[in-house]
C-alpha atoms as a PDB file:
ATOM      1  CA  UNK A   1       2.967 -12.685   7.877  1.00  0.00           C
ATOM      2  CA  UNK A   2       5.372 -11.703   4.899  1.00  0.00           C
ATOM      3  CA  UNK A   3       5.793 -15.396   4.173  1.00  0.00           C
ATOM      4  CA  UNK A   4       2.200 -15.572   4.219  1.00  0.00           C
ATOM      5  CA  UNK A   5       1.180 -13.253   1.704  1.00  0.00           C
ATOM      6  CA  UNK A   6       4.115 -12.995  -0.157  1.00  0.00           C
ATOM      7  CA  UNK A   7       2.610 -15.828  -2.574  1.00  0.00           C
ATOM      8  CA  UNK A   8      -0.357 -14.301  -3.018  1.00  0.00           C
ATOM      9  CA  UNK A   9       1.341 -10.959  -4.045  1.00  0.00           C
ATOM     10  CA  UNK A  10       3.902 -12.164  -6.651  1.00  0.00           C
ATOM     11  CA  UNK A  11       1.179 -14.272  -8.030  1.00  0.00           C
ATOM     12  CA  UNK A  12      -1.512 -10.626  -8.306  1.00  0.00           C
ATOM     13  CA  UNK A  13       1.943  -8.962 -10.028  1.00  0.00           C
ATOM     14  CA  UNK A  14       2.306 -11.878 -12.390  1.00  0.00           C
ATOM     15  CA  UNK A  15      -1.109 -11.758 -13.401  1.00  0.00           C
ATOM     16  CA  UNK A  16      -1.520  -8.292 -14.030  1.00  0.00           C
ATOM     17  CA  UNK A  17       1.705  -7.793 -15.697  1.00  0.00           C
ATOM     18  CA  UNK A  18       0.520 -10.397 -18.663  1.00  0.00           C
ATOM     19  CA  UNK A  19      -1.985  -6.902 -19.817  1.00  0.00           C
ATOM     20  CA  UNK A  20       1.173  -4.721 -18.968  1.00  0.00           C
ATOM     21  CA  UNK A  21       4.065  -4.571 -21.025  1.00  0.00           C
ATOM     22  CA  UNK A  22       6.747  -1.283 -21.315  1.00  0.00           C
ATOM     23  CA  UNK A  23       8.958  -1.097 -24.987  1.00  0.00           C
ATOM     24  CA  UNK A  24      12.611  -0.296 -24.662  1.00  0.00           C
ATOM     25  CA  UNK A  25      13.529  -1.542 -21.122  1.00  0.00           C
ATOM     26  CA  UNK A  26      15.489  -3.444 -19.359  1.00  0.00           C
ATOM     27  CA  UNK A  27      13.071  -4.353 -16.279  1.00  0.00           C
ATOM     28  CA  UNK A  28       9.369  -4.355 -16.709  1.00  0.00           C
ATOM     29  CA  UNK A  29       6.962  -2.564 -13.920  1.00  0.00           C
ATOM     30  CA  UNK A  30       6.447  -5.826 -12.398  1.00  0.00           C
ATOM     31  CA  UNK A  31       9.880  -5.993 -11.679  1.00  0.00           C
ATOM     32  CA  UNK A  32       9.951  -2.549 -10.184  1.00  0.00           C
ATOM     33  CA  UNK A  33       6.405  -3.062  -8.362  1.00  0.00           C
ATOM     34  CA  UNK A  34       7.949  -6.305  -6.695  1.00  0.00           C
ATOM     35  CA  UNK A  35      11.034  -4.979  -4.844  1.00  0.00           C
ATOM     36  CA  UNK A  36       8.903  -1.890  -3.904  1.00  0.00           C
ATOM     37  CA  UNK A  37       6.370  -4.750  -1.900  1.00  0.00           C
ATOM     38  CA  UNK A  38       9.212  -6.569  -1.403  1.00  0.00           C
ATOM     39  CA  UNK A  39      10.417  -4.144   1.137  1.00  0.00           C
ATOM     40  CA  UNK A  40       7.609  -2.234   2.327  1.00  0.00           C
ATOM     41  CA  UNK A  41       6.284  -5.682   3.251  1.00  0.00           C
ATOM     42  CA  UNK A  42       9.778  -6.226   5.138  1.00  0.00           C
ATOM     43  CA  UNK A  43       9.852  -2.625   6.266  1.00  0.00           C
ATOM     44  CA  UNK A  44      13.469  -2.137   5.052  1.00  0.00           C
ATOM     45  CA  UNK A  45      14.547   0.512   2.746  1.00  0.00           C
ATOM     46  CA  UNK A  46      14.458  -0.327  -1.480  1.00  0.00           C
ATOM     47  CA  UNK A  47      18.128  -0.520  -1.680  1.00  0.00           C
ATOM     48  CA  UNK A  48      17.733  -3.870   0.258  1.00  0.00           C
ATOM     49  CA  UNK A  49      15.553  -4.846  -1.858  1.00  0.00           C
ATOM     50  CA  UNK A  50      17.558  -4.712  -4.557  1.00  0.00           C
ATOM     51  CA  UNK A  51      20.350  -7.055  -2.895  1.00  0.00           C
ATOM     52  CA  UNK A  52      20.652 -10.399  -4.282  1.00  0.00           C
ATOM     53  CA  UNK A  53      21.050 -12.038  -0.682  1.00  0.00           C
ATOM     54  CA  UNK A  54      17.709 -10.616   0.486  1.00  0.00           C
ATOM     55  CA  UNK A  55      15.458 -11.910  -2.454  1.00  0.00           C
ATOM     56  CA  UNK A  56      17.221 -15.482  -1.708  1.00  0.00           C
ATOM     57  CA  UNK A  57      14.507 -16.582   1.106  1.00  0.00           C
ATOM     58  CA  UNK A  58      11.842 -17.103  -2.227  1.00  0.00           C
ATOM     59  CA  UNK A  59      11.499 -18.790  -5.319  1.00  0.00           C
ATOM     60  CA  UNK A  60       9.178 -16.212  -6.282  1.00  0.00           C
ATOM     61  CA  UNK A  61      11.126 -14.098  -7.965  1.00  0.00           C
ATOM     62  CA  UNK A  62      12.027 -11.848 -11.027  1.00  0.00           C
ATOM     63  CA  UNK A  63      15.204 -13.347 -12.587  1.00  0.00           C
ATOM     64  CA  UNK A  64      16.874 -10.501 -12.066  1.00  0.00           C
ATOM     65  CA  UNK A  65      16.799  -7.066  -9.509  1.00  0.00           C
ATOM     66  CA  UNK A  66      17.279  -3.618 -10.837  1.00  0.00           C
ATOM     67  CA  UNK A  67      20.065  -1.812  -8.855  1.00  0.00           C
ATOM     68  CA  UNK A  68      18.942   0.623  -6.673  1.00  0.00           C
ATOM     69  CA  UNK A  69      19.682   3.368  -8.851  1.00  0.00           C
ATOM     70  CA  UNK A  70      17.362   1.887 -11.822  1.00  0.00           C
ATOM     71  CA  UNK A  71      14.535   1.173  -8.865  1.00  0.00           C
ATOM     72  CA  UNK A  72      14.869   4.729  -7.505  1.00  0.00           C
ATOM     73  CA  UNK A  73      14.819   6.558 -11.018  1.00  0.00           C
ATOM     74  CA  UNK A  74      11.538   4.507 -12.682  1.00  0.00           C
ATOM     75  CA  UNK A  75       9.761   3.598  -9.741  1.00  0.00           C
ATOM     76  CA  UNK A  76       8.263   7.384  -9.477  1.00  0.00           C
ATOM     77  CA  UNK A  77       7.882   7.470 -13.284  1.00  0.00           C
ATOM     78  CA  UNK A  78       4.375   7.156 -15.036  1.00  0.00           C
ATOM     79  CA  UNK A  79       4.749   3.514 -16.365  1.00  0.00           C
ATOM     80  CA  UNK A  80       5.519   1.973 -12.508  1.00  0.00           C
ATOM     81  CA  UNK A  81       2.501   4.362 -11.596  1.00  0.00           C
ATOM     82  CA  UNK A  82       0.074   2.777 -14.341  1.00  0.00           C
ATOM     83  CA  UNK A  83       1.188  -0.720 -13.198  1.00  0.00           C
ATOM     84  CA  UNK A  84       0.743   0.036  -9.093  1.00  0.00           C
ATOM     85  CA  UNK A  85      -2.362   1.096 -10.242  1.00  0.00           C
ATOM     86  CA  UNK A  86      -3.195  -1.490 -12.370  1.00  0.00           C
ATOM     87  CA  UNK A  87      -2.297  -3.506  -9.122  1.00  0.00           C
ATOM     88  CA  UNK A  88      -5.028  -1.351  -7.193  1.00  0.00           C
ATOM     89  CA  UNK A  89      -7.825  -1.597  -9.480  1.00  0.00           C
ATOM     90  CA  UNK A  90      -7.104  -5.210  -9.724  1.00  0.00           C
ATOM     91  CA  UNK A  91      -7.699  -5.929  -5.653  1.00  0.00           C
ATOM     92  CA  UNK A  92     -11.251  -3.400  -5.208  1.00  0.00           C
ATOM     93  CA  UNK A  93     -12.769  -5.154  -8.488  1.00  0.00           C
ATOM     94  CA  UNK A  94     -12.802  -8.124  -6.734  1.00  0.00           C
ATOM     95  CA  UNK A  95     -15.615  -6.830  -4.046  1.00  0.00           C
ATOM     96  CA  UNK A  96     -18.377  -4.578  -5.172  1.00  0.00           C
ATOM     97  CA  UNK A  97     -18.908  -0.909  -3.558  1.00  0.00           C
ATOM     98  CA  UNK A  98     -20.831   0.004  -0.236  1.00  0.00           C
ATOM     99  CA  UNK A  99     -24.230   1.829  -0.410  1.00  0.00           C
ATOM    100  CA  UNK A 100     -22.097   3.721   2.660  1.00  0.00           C
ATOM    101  CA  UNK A 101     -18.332   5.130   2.167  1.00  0.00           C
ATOM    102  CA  UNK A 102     -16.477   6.870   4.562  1.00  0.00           C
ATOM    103  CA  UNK A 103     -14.168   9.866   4.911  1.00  0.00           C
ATOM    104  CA  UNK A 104     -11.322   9.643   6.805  1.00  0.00           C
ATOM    105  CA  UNK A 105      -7.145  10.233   7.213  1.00  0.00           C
ATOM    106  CA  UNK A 106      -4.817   8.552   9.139  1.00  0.00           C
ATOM    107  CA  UNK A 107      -1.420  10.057   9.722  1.00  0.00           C
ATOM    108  CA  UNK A 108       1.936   8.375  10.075  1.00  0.00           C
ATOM    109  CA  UNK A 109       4.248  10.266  12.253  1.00  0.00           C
ATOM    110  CA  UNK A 110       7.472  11.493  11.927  1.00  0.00           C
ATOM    111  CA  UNK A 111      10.134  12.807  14.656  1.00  0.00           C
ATOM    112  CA  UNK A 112       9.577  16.133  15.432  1.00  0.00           C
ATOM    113  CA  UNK A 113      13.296  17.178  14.735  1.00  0.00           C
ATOM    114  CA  UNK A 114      12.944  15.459  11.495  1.00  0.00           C
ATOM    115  CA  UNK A 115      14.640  17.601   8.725  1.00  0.00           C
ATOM    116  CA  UNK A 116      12.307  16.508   6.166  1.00  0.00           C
ATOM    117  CA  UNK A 117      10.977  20.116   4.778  1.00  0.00           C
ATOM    118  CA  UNK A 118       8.027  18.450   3.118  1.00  0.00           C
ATOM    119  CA  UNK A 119       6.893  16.738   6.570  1.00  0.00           C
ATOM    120  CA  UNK A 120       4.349  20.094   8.141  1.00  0.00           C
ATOM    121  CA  UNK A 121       3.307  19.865  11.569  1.00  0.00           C
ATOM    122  CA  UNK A 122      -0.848  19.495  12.060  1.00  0.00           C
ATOM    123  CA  UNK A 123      -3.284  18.161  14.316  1.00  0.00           C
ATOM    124  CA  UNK A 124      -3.647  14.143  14.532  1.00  0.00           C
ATOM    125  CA  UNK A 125      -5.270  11.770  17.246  1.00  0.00           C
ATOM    126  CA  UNK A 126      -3.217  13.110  20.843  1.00  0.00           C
ATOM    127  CA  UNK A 127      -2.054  16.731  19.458  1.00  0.00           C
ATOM    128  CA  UNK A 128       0.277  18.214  17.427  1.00  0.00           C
ATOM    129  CA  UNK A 129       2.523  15.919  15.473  1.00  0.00           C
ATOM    130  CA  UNK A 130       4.532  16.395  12.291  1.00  0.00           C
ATOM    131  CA  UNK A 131       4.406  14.336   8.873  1.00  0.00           C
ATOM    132  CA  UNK A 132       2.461  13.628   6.126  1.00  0.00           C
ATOM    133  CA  UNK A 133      -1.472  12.446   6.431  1.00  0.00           C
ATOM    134  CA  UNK A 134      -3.318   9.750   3.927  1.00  0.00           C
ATOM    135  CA  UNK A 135      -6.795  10.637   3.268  1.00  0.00           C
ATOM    136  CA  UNK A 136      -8.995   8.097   2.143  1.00  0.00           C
ATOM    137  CA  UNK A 137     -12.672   6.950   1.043  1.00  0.00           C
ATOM    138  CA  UNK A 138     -13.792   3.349   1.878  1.00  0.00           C
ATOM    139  CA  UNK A 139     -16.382   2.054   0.953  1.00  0.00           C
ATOM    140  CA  UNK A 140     -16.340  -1.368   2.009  1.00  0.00           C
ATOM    141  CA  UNK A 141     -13.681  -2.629  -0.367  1.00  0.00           C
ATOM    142  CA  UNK A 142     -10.477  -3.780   0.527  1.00  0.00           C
ATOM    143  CA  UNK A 143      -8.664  -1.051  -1.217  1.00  0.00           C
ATOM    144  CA  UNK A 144     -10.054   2.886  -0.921  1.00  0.00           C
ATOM    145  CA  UNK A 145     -12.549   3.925  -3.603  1.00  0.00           C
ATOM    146  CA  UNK A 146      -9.928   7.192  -3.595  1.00  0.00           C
ATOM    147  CA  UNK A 147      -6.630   8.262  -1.722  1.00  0.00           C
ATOM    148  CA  UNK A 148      -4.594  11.185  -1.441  1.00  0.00           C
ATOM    149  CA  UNK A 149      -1.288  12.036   0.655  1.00  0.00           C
ATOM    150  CA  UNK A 150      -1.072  15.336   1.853  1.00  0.00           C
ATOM    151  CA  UNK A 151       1.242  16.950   4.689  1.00  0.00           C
ATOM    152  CA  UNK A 152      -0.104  16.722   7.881  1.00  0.00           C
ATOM    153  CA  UNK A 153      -1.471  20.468   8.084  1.00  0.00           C
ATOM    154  CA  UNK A 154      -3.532  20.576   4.747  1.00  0.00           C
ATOM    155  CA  UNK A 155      -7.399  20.395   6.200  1.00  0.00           C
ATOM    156  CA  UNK A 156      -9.433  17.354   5.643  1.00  0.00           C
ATOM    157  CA  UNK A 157     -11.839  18.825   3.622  1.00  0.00           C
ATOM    158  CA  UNK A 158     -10.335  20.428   1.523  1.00  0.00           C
ATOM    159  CA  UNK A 159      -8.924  17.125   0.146  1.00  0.00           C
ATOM    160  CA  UNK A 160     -12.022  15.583   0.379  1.00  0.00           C
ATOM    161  CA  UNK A 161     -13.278  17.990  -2.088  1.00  0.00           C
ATOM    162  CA  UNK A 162     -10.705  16.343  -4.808  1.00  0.00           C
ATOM    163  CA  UNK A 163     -11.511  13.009  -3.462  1.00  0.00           C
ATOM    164  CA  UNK A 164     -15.095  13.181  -4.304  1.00  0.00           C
ATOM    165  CA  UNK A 165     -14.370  13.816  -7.689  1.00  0.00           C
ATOM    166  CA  UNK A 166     -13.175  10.028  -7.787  1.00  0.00           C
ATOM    167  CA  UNK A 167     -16.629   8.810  -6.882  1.00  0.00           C
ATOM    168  CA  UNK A 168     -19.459   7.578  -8.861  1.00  0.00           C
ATOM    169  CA  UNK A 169     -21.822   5.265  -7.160  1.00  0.00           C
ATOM    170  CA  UNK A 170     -23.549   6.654  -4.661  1.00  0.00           C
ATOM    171  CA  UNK A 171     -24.714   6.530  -1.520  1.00  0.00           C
ATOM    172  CA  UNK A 172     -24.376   7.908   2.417  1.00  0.00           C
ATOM    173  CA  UNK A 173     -20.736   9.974   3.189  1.00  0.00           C
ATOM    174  CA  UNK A 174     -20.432   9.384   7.241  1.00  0.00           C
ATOM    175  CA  UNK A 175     -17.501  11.645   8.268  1.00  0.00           C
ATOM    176  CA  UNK A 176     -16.476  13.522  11.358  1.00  0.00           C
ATOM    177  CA  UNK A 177     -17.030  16.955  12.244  1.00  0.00           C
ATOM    178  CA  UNK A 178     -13.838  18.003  10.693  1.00  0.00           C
ATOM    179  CA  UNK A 179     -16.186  17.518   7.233  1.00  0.00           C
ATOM    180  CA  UNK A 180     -18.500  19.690   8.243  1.00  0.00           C
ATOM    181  CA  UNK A 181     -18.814  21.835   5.193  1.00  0.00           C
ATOM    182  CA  UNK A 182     -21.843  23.529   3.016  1.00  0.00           C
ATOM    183  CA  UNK A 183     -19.402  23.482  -0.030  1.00  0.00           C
ATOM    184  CA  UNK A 184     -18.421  19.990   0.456  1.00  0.00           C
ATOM    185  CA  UNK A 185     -21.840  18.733   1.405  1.00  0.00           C
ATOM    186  CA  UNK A 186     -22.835  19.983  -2.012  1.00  0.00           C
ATOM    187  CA  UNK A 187     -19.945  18.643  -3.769  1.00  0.00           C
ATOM    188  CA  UNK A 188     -20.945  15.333  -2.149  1.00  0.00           C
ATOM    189  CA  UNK A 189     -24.774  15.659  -3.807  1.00  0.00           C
ATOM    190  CA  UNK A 190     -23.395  16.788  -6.942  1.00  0.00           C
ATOM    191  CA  UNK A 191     -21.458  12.977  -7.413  1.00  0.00           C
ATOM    192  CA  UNK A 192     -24.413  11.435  -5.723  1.00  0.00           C
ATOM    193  CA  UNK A 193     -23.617  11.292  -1.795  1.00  0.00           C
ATOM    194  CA  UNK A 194     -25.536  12.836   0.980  1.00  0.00           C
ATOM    195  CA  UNK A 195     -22.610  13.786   3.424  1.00  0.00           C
ATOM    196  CA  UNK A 196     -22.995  12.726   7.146  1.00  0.00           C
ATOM    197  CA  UNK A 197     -21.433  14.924   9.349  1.00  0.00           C
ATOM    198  CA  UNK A 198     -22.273  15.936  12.561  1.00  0.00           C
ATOM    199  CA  UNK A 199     -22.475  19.790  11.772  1.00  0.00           C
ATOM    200  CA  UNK A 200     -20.941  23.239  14.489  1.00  0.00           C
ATOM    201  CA  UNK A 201     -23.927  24.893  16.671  1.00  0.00           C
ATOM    202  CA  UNK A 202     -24.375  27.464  13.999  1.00  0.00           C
ATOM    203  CA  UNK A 203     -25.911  25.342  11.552  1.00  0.00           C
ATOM    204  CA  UNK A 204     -29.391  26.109  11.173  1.00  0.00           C
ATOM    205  CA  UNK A 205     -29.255  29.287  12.760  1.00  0.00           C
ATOM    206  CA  UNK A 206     -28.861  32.971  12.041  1.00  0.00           C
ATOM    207  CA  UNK A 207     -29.404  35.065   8.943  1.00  0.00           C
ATOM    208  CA  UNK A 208     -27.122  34.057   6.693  1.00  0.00           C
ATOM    209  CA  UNK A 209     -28.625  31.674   3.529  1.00  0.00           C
ATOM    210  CA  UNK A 210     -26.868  28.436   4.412  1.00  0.00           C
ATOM    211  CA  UNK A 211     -26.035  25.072   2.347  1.00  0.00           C
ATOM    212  CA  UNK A 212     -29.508  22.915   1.832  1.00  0.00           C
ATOM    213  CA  UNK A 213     -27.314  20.221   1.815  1.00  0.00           C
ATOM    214  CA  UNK A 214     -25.990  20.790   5.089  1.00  0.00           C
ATOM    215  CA  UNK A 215     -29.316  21.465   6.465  1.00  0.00           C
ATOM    216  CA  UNK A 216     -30.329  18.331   5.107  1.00  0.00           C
ATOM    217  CA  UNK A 217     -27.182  16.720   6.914  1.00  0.00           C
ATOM    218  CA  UNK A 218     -28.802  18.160   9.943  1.00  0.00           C
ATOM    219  CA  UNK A 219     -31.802  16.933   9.803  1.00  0.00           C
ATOM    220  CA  UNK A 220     -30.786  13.656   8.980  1.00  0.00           C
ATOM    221  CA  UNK A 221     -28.946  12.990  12.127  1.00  0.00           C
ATOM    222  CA  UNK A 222     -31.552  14.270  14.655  1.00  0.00           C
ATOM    223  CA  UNK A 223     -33.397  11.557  13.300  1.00  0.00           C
ATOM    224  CA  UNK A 224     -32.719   7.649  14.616  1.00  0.00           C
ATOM    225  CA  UNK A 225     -31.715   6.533  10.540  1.00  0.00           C
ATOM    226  CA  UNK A 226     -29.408   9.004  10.682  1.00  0.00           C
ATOM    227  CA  UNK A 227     -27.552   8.243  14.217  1.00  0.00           C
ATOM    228  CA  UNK A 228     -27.536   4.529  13.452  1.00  0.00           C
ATOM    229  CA  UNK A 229     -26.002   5.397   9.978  1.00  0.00           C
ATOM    230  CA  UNK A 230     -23.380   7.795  11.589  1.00  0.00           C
ATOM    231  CA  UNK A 231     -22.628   4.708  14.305  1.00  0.00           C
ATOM    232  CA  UNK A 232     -21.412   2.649  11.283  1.00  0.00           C
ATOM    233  CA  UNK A 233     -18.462   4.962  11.010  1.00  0.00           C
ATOM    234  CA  UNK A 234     -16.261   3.101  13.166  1.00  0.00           C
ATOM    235  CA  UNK A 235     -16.379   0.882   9.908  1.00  0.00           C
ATOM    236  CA  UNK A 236     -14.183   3.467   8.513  1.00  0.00           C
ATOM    237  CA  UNK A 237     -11.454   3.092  11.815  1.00  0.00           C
ATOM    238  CA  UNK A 238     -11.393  -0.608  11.390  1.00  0.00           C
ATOM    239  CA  UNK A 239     -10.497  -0.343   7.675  1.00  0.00           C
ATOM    240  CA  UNK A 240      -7.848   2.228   8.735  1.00  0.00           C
ATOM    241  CA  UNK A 241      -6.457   0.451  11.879  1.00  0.00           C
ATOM    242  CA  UNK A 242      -6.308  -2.878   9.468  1.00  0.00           C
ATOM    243  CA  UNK A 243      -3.947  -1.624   7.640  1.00  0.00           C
ATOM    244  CA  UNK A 244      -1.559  -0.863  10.284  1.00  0.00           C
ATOM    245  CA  UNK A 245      -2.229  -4.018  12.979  1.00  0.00           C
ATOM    246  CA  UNK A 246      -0.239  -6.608  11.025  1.00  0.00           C
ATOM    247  CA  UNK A 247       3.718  -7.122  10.000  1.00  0.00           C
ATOM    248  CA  UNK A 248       4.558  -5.015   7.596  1.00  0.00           C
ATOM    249  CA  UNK A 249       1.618  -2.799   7.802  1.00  0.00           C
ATOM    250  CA  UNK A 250       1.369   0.898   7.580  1.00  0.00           C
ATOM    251  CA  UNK A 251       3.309   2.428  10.702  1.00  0.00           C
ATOM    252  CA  UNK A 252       5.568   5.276  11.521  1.00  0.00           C
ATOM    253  CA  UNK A 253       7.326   6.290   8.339  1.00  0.00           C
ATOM    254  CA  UNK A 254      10.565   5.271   8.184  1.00  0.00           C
ATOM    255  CA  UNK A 255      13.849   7.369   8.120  1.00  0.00           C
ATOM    256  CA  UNK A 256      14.006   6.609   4.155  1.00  0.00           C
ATOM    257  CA  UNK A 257      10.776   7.763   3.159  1.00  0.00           C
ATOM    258  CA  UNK A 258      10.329  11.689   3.686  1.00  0.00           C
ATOM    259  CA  UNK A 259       9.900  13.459   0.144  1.00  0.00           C
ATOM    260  CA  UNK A 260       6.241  13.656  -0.638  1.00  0.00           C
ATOM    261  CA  UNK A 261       6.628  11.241  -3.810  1.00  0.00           C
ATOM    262  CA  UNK A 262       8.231   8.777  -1.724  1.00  0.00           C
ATOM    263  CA  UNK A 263       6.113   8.988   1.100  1.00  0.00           C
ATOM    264  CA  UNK A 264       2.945   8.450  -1.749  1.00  0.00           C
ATOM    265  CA  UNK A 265       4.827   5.298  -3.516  1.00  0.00           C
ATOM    266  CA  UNK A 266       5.311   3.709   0.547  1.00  0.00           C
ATOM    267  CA  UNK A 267       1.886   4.329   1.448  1.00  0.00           C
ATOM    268  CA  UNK A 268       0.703   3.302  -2.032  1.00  0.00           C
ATOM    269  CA  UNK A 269       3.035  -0.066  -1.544  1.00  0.00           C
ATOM    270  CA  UNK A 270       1.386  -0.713   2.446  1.00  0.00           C
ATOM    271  CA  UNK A 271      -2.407   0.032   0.708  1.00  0.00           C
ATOM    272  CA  UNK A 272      -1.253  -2.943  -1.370  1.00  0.00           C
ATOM    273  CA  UNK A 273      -0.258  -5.100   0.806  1.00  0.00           C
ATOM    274  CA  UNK A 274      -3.295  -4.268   3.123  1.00  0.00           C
ATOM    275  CA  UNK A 275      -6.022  -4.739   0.387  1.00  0.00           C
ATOM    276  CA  UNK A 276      -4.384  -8.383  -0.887  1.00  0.00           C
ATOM    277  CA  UNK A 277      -3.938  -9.365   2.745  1.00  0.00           C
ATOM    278  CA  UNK A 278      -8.368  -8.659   3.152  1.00  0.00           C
ATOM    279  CA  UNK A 279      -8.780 -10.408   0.257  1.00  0.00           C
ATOM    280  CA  UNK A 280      -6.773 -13.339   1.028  1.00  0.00           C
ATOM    281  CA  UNK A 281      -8.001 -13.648   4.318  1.00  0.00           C
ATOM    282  CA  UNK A 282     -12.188 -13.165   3.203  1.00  0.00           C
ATOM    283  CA  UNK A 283     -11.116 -16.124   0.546  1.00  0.00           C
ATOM    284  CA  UNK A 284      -9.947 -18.411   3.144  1.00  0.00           C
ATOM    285  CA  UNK A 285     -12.700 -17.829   5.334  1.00  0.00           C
ATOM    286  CA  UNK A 286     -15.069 -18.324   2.668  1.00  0.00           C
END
């Protein structure tokens, strides 16, 4: 698989770095940005990147590696960050939004006698684990409309509450119950989206003035619209569970990556990789 998209990588850095240029430096964010996918698509660690014998299987290239003390000091600074994102934009502009997006977080474990101190221990898919969680909205695109790495015990909506602040076009919001919120539900109509969430045994009921927007979430999936739009969630666990069922995909996070900027910059690097292999593979299929 690496050999596979490999080309189709360098050749995305290449072309975005012609817009990107950064004064006074010795490697430009290109540079950077391709030993970062260089190894997250290898799953090895960035100082093996940075070997000369590793880059050797390619011809597509920089001229020349930073040494891993140059990759680990700029790759968290703003300029790599503008580039990576650069990088990002560059892969969802290519389809166009979803009338539907979808909440959802997918957490990469870590041991549980990791020391990490950043790595909190929250609830995932089979219990209690401990580590860090992505949250995401899709929306149909190969890359999320928004993203956010959190540790594993911060609640999902709470971050979807930032996350909706990074979306603009409008539409449905299908999440699970964990969404289930009259705050949230408003935030959701206030940046266009009615949310979708299948709402406690409370809602509705009692004295207490409750969220219209959650009441409207209510009513919308007694009706049949409603549970046929909610079905189309599993959309959501297919663009999640693509991005960890190929070589060099999103997994467990490795021994390496445990402070919360590095564990952003390897997630951000597999989101990459993910999103160019979609593309790639809708291209040839067209």
């Amino acid at each position: 698989m690496g050999r596979e998209l490999w080309p189709a990588l360098y050749h995305l850095l290449r072309d975005v770095a012609k817009d990107f240029s950064q004064k006074g430096v010795s490697y430009q964010p290109w540079v950077l940005a391709a030993a970062l996918l260089w190894a997250a698509l290898h799953d090895r660690a960035l100082r093996w990147a940075c070997q000369e014998q590793n880059g050797l299987t390619t011809t597509l290239r920089p001229a020349r590696l930073p040494s891993p003390s140059t990759l680990s000091r700029r790759l968290h600074g703003a300029a790599t960050g503008w580039f990576l994102r650069a990088l990002e934009q560059r892969i969802r502009g290519t389809q166009d939004p979803g009338l539907v997006a979808f909440l959802d977080g997918k957490p990469p474990p870590v041991s549980r006698v990791s020391k990490g101190k950043d790595a909190k221990v929250g609830r995932g898919a089979g219990g209690m684990a401990k580590g860090h969680k992505p949250h995401a909205a899709w929306a149909s695109r190969a890359m999320p409309e928004a993203w956010e790495v959190t540790p594993r015990n911060v609640h999902e909506a709470v971050v979807a509450g930032r996350l909706l602040g990074q979306l603009s076009h409008g539409g449905y919001l299908p999440a699970d119950g964990n969404y289930d919120s009259g705050p949230l539900a408003g935030r959701a109509m206030a940046r266009g989206y009615q949310l979708v969430a299948p709402a406690g045994a409370s809602a509705g009921k009692g004295h207490r003035r409750q969220s219209g927007n959650r009441l409207r979430d209510v009513d919308l999936l007694a009706g049949d619209f409603g549970k046929q739009l909610y079905r189309r969630r599993g959309a959501i666990e297919r663009s999640c569970g693509n991005a960890t069922a190929f070589a060099g995909g999103l997994g467990p996070l490795p021994a390496w990556v445990r402070r919360p900027h590095r564990v952003r910059t390897w997630v951000w690097a597999k989101l990459l990789i993910n999103g160019r292999r979609i593309v790639r593979k809708q291209r040839l299929a067209a």
